[in-house]
C-alpha atoms as a PDB file:
ATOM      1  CA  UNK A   1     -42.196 123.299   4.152  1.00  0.00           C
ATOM      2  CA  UNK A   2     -40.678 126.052   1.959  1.00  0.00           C
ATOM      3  CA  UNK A   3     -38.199 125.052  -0.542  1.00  0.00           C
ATOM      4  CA  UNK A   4     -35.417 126.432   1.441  1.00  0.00           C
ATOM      5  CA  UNK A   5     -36.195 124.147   4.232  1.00  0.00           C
ATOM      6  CA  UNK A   6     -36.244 121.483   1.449  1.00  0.00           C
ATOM      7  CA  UNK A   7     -32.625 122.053   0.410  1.00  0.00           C
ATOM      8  CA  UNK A   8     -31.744 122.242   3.721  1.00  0.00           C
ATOM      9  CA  UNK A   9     -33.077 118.939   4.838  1.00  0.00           C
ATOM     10  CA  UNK A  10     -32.275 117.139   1.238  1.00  0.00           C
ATOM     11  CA  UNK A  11     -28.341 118.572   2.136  1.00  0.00           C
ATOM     12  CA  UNK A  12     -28.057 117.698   5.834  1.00  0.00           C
ATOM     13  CA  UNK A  13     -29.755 113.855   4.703  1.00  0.00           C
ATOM     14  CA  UNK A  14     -27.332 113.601   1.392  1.00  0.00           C
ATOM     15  CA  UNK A  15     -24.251 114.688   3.907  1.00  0.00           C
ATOM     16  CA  UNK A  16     -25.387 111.875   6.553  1.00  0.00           C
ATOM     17  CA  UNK A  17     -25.553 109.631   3.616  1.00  0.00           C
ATOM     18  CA  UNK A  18     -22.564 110.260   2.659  1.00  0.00           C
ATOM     19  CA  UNK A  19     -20.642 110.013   5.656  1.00  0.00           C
ATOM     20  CA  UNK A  20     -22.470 106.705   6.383  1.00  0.00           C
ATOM     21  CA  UNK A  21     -21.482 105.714   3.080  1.00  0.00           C
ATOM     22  CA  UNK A  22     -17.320 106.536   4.225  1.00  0.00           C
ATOM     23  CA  UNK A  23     -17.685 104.555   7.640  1.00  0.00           C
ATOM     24  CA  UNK A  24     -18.992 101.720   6.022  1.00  0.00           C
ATOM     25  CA  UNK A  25     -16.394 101.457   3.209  1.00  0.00           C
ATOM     26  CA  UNK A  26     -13.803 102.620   5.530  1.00  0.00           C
ATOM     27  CA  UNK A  27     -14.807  99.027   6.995  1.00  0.00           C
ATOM     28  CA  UNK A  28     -14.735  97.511   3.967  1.00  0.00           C
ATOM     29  CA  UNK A  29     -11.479  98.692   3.172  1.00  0.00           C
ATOM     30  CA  UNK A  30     -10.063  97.697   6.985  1.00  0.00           C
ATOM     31  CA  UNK A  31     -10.903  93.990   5.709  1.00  0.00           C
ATOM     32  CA  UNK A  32      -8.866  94.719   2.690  1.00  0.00           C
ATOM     33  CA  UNK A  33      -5.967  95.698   4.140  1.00  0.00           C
ATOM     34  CA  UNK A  34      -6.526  92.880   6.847  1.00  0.00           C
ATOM     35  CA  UNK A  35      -6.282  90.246   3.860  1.00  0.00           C
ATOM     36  CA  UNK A  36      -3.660  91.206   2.120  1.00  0.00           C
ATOM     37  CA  UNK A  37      -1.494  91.621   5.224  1.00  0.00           C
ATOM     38  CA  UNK A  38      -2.365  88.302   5.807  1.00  0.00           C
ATOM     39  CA  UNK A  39      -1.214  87.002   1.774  1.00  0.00           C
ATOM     40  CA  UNK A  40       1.804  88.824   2.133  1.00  0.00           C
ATOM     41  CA  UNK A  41       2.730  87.326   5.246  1.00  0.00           C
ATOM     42  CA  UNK A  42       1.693  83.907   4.288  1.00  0.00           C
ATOM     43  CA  UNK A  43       3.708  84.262   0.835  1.00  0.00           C
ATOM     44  CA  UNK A  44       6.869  85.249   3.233  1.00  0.00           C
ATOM     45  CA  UNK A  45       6.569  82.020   4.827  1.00  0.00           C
ATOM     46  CA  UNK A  46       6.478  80.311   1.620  1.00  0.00           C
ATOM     47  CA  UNK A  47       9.593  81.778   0.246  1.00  0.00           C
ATOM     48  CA  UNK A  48      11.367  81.336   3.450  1.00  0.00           C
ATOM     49  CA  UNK A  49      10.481  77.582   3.543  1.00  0.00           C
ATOM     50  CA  UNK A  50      11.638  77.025   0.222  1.00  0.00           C
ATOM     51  CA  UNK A  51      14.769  78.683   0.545  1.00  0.00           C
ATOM     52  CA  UNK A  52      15.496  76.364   3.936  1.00  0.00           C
ATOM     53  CA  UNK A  53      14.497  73.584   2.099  1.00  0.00           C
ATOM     54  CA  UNK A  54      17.005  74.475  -0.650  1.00  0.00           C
ATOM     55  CA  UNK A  55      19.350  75.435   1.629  1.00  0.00           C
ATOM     56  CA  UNK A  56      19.067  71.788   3.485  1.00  0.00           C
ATOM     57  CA  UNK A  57      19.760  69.822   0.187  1.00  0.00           C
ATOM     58  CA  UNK A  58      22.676  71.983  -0.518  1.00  0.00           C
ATOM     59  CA  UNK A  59      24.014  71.341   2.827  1.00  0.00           C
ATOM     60  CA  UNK A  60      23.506  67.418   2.485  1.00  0.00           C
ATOM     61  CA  UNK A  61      25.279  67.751  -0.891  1.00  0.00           C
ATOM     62  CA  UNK A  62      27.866  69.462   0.602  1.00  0.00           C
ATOM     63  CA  UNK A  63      29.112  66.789   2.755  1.00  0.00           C
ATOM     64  CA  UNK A  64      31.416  65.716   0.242  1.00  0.00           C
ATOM     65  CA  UNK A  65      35.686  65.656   0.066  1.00  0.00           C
ATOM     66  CA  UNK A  66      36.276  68.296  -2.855  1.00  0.00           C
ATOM     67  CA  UNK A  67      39.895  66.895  -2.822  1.00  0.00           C
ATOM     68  CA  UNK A  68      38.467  63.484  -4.564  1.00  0.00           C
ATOM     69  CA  UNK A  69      36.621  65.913  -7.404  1.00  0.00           C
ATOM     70  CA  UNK A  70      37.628  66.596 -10.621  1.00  0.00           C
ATOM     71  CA  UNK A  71      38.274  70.180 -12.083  1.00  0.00           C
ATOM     72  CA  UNK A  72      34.566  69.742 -13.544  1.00  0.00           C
ATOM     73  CA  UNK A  73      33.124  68.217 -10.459  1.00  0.00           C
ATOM     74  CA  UNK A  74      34.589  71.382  -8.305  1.00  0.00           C
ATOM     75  CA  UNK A  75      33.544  73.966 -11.249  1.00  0.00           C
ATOM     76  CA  UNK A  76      29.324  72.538 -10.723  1.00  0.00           C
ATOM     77  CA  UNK A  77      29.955  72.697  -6.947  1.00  0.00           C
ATOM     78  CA  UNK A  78      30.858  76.312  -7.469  1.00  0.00           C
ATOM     79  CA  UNK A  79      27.919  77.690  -9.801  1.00  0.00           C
ATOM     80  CA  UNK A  80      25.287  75.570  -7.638  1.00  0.00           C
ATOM     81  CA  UNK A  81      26.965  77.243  -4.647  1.00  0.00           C
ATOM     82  CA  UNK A  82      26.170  80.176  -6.055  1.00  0.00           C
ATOM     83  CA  UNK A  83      23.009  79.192  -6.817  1.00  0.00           C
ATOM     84  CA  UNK A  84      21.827  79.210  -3.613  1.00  0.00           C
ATOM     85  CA  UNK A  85      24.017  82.095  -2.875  1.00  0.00           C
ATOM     86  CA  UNK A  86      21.633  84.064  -4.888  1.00  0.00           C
ATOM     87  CA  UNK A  87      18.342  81.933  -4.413  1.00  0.00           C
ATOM     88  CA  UNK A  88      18.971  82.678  -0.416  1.00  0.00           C
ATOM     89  CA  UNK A  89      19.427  86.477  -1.253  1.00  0.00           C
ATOM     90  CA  UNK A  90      15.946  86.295  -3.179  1.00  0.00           C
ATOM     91  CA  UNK A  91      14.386  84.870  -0.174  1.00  0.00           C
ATOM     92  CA  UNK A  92      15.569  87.196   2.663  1.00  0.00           C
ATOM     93  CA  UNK A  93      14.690  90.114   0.483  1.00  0.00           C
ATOM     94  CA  UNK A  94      11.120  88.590  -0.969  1.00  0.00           C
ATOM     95  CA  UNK A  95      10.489  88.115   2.793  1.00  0.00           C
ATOM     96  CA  UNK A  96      12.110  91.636   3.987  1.00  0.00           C
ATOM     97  CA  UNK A  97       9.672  92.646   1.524  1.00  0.00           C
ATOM     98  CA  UNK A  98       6.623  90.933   2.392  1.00  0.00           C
ATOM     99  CA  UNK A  99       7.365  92.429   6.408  1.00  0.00           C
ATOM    100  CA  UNK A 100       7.462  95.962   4.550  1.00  0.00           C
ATOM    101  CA  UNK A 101       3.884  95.026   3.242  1.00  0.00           C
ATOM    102  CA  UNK A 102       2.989  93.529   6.035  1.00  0.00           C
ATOM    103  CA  UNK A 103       3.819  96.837   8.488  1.00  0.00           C
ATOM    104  CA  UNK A 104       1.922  99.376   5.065  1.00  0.00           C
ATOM    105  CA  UNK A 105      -1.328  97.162   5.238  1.00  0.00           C
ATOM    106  CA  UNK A 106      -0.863  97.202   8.834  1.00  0.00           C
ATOM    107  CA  UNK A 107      -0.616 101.016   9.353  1.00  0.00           C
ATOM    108  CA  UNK A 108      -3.326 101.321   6.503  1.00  0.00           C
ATOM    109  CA  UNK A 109      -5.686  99.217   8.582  1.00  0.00           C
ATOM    110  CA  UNK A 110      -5.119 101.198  11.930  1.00  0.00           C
ATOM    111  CA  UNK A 111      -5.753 104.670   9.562  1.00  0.00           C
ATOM    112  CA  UNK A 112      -8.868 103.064   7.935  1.00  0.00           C
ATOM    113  CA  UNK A 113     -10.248 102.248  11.370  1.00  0.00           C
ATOM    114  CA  UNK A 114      -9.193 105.748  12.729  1.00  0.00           C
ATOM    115  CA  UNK A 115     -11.145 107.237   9.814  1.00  0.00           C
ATOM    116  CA  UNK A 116     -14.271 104.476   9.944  1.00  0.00           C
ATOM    117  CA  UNK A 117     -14.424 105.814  13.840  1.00  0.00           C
ATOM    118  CA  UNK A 118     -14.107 109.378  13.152  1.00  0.00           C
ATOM    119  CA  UNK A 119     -16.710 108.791   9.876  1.00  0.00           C
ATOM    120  CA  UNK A 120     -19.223 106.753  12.412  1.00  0.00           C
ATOM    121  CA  UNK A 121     -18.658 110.095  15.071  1.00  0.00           C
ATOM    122  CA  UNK A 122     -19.681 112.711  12.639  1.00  0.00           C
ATOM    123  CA  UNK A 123     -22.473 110.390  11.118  1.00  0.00           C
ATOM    124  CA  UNK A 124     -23.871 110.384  14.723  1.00  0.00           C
ATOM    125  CA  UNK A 125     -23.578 114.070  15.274  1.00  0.00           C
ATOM    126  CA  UNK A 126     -24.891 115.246  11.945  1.00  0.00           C
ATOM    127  CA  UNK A 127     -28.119 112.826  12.473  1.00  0.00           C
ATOM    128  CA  UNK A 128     -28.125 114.581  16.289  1.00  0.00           C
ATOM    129  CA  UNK A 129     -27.679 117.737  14.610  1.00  0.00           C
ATOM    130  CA  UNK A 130     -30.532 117.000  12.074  1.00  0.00           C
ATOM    131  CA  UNK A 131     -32.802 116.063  14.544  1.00  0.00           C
ATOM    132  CA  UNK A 132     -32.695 112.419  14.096  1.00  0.00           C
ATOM    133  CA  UNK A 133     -33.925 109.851  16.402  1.00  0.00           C
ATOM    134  CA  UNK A 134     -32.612 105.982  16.208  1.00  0.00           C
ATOM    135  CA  UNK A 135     -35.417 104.919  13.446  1.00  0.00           C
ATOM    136  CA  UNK A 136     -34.124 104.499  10.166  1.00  0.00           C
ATOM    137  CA  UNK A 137     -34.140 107.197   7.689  1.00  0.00           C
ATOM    138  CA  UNK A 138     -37.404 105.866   5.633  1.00  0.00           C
ATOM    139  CA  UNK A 139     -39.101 106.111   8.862  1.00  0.00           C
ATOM    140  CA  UNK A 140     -39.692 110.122   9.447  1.00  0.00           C
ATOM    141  CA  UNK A 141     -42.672 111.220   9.295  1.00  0.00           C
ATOM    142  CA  UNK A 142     -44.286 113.288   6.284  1.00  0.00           C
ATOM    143  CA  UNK A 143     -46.489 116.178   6.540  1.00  0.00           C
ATOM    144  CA  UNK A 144     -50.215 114.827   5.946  1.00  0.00           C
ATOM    145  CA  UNK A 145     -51.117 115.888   2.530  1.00  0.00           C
ATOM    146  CA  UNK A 146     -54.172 116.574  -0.056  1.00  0.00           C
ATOM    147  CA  UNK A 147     -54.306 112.944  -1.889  1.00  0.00           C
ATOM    148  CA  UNK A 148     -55.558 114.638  -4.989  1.00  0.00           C
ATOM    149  CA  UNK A 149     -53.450 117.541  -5.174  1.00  0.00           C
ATOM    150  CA  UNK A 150     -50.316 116.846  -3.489  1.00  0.00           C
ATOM    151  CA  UNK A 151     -50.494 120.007  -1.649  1.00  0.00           C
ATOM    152  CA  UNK A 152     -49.584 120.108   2.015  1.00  0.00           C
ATOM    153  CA  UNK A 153     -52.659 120.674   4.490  1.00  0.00           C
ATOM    154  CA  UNK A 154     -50.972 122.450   7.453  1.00  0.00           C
ATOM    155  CA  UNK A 155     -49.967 124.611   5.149  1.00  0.00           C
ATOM    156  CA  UNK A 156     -51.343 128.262   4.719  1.00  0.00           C
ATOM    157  CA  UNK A 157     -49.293 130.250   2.475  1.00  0.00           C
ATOM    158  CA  UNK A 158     -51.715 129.499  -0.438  1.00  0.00           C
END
């Protein structure tokens, strides 16, 4: 084998490598997304069950006859009023926001798995292209060679 055949070969096995090396990550990296979609959603849920649950305790509190209440009395009312007021805000947007995460990882996911695909299509056509058969890389066959030399015995350009 001459040494341009040797580049040749080393090139077309590092590029099959390395685009086995993308479709596998590209996996990887599908499961990634997949998890975090999952946290985000999950912490969504959380903030939106602690905001009804806040929202439930003001609303049993607020069962009460504010004509009874003194100037002080009505004043607390009013700042834990707006306490929820703003702790309900924080909610809708920390769960707005964990949808907008949700729908990225999402998208990322479905782009990761495009690429894995197109990664595992080209893998297969550059081993088709080299020549490749099903058997694992380590498998091919090597030219027969001198033990004590190294030299290659079908070889006659010597």
């Amino acid at each position: 084998m001459t040494e341009l055949e040797k580049l040749i070969k080393t090139a077309v096995y590092g590029s099959v490598g390395a685009i086995a090396t993308i479709a596998e990550k590209s996996g990887e990296l599908l499961q990634v997304f997949v998890d975090k979609g999952e946290e985000v959603v999950r912490q969504g849920q959380t903030v939106t069950e602690e905001a009804v649950k806040k929202f439930k305790e003001v609303w049993e509190e607020a069962d009460i006859d504010v004509s009874h209440m003194t100037q002080e009395q009505r004043e607390a009312l009013r700042r834990r009023l707006e306490e929820l007021e703003k702790a309900e805000r924080e909610a809708v947007n920390a769960f707005n926001e964990a949808l907008r995460r949700a729908d990225e990882a999402d998208a990322a996911a479905k782009e990761a798995g495009k690429r894995a695909m197109e990664a595992e299509d080209a893998y297969e056509a550059a081993r088709a292209e080299a020549g490749e058969t099903d058997a694992p890389a380590g498998d091919a066959e090597e030219e027969p060679q001198d033990g004590a030399s190294g030299e290659n015995l079908d070889e006659d350009d010597n």
